[in-house]
C-alpha atoms as a PDB file:
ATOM      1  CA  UNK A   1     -21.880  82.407 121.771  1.00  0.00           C
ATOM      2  CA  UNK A   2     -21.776  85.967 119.394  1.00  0.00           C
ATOM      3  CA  UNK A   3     -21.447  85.360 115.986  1.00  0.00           C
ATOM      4  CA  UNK A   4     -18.180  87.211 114.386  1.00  0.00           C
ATOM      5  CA  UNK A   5     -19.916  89.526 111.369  1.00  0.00           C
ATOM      6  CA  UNK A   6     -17.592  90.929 108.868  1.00  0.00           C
ATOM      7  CA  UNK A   7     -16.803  94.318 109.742  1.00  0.00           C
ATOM      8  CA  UNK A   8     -19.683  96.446 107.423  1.00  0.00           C
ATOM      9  CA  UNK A   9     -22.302  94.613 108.536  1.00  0.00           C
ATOM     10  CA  UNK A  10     -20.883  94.840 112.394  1.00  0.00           C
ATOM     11  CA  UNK A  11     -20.794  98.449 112.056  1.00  0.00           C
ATOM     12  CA  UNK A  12     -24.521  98.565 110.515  1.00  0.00           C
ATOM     13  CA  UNK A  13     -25.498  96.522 113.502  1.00  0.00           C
ATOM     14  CA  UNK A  14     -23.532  98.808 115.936  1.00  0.00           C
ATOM     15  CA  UNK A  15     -24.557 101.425 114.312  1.00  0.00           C
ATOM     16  CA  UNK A  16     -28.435 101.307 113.697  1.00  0.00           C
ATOM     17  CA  UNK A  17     -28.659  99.941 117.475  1.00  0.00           C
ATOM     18  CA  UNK A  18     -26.950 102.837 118.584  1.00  0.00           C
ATOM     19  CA  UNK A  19     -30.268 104.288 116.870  1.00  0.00           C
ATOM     20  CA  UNK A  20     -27.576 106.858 114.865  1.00  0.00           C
ATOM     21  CA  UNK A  21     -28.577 107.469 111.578  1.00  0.00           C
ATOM     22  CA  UNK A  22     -25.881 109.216 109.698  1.00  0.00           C
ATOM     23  CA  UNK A  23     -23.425 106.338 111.175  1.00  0.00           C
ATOM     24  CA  UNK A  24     -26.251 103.713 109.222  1.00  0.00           C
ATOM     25  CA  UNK A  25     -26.050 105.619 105.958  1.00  0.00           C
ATOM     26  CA  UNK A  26     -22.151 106.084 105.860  1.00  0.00           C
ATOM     27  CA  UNK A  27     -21.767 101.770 105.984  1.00  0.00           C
ATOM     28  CA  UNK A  28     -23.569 101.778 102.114  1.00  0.00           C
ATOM     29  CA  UNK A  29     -22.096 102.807  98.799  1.00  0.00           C
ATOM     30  CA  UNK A  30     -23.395 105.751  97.428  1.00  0.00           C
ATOM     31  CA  UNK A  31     -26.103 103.921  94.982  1.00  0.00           C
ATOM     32  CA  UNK A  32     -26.903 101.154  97.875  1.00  0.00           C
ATOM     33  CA  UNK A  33     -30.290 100.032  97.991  1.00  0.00           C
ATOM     34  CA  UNK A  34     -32.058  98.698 100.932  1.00  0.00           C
ATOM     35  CA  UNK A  35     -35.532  96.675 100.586  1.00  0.00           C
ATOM     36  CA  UNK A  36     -37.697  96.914 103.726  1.00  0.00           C
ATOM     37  CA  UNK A  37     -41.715  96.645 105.023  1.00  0.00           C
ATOM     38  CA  UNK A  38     -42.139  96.392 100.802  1.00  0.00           C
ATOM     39  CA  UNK A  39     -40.662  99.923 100.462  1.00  0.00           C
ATOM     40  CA  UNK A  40     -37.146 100.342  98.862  1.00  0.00           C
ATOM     41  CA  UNK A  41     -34.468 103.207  99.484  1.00  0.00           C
ATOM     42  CA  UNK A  42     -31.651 104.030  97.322  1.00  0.00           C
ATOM     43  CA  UNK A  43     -28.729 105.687  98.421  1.00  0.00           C
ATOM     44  CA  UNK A  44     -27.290 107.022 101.869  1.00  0.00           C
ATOM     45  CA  UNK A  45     -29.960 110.212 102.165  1.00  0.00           C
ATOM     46  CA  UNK A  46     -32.648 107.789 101.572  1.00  0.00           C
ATOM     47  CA  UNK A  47     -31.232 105.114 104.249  1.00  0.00           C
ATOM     48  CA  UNK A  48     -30.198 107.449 106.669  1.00  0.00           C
ATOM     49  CA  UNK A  49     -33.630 109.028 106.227  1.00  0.00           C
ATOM     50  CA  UNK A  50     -35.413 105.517 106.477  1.00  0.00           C
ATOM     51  CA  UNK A  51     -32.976 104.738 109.972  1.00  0.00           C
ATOM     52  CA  UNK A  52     -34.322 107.877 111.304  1.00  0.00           C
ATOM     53  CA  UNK A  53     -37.745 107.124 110.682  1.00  0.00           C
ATOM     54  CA  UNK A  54     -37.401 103.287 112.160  1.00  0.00           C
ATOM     55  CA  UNK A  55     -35.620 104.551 115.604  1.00  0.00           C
ATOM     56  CA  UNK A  56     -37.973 107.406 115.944  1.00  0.00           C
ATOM     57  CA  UNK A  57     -41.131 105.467 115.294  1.00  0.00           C
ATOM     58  CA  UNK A  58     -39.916 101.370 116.821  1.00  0.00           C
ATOM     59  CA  UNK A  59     -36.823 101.890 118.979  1.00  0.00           C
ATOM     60  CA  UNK A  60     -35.566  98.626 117.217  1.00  0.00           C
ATOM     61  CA  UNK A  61     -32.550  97.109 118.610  1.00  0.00           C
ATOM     62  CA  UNK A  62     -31.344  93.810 116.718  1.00  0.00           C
ATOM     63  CA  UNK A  63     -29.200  90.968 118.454  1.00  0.00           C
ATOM     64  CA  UNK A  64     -27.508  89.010 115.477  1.00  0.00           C
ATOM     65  CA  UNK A  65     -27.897  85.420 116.300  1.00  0.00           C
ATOM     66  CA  UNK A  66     -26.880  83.452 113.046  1.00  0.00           C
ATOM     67  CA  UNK A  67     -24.886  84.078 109.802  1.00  0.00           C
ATOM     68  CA  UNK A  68     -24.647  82.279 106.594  1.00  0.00           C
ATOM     69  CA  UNK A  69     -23.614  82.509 103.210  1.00  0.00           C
ATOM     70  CA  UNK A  70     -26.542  81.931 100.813  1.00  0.00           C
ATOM     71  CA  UNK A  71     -26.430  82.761  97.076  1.00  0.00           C
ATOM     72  CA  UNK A  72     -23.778  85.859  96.991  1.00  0.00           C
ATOM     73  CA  UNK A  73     -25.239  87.100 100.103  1.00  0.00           C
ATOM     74  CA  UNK A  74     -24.336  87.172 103.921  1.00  0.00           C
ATOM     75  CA  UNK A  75     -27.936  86.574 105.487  1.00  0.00           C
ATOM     76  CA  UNK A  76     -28.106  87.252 109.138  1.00  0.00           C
ATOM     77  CA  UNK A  77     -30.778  86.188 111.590  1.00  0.00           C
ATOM     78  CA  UNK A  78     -31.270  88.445 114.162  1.00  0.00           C
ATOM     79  CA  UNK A  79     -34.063  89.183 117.042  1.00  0.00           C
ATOM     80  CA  UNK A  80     -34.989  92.201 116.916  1.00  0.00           C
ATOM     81  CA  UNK A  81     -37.072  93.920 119.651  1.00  0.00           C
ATOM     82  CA  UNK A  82     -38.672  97.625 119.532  1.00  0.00           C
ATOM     83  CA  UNK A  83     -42.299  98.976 119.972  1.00  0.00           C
ATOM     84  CA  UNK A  84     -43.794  97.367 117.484  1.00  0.00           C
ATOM     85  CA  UNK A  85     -46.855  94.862 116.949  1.00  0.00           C
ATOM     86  CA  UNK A  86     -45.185  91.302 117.715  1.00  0.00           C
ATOM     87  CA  UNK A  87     -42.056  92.364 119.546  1.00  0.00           C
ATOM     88  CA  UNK A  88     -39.465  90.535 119.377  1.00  0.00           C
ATOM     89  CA  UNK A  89     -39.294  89.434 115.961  1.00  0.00           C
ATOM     90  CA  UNK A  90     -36.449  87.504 114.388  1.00  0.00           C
ATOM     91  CA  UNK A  91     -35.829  89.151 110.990  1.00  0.00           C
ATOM     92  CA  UNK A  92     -33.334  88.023 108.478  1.00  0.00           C
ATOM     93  CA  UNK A  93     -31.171  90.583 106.716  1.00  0.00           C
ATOM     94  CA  UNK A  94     -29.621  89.864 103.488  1.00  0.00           C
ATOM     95  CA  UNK A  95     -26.315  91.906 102.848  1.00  0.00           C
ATOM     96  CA  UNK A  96     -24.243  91.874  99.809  1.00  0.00           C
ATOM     97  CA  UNK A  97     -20.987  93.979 100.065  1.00  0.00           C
ATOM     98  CA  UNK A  98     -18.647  95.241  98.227  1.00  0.00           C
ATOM     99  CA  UNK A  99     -16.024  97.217  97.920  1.00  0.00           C
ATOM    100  CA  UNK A 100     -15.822  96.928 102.160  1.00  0.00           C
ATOM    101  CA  UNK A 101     -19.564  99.003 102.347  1.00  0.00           C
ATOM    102  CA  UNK A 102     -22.678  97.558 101.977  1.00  0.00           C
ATOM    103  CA  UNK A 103     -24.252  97.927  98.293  1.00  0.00           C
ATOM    104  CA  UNK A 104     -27.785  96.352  99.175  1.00  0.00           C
ATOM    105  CA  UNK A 105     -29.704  94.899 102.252  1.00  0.00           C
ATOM    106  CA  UNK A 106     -32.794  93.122 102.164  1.00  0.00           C
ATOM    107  CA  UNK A 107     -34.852  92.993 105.428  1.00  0.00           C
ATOM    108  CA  UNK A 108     -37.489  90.075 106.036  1.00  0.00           C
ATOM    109  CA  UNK A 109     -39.322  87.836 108.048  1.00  0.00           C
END
């Protein structure tokens, strides 16, 4: 059964699978910060710089399989499969919107 993801985070999904960079960095607000592998990117250059890297270097493709509400944020579970060590994975990502974009993401185990 697909989950129904409110429509920033649908379009990050949709986006970022479609491995399309500039399409990732144009669902965050312009001081957006995204946490990932310990690293953390502020703002659409860095993000869409950071997608670019990810697609070129893991091919990842995520299948959202869960969403909840937790503490402000919408934390989805999704498997995500790429060339990378333990492939697939299921990852959580931690999205708090506003404003209808994206203004952080936290990516985790």
């Amino acid at each position: 059964m697909a989950i129904v993801l409110s429509e920033p985070i649908a379009a990050y999904f949709a986006a970022s699978n479609a491995g399309d960079a500039d399409a990732v960095a144009a669902c965050f607000a312009d001081d957006a910060l995204v946490h990932d592998e310990g690293r953390d990117m502020r703002g659409p250059g860095a993000i869409r710089d950071w997608t670019a890297a990810a697609v070129s270097r893991y091919q990842p493709v995520a299948e959202p399989l869960q969403s909840e509400d937790r503490d402000g944020a919408t934390v989805v579970t999704a498997r995500v499969s790429g060339t990378f060590p333990g492939s697939p994975a299921d990852l959580r990502y931690a999205f708090v919107l506003r404003g209808g974009q994206i203004a952080s993401l936290r990516i985790g185990g």
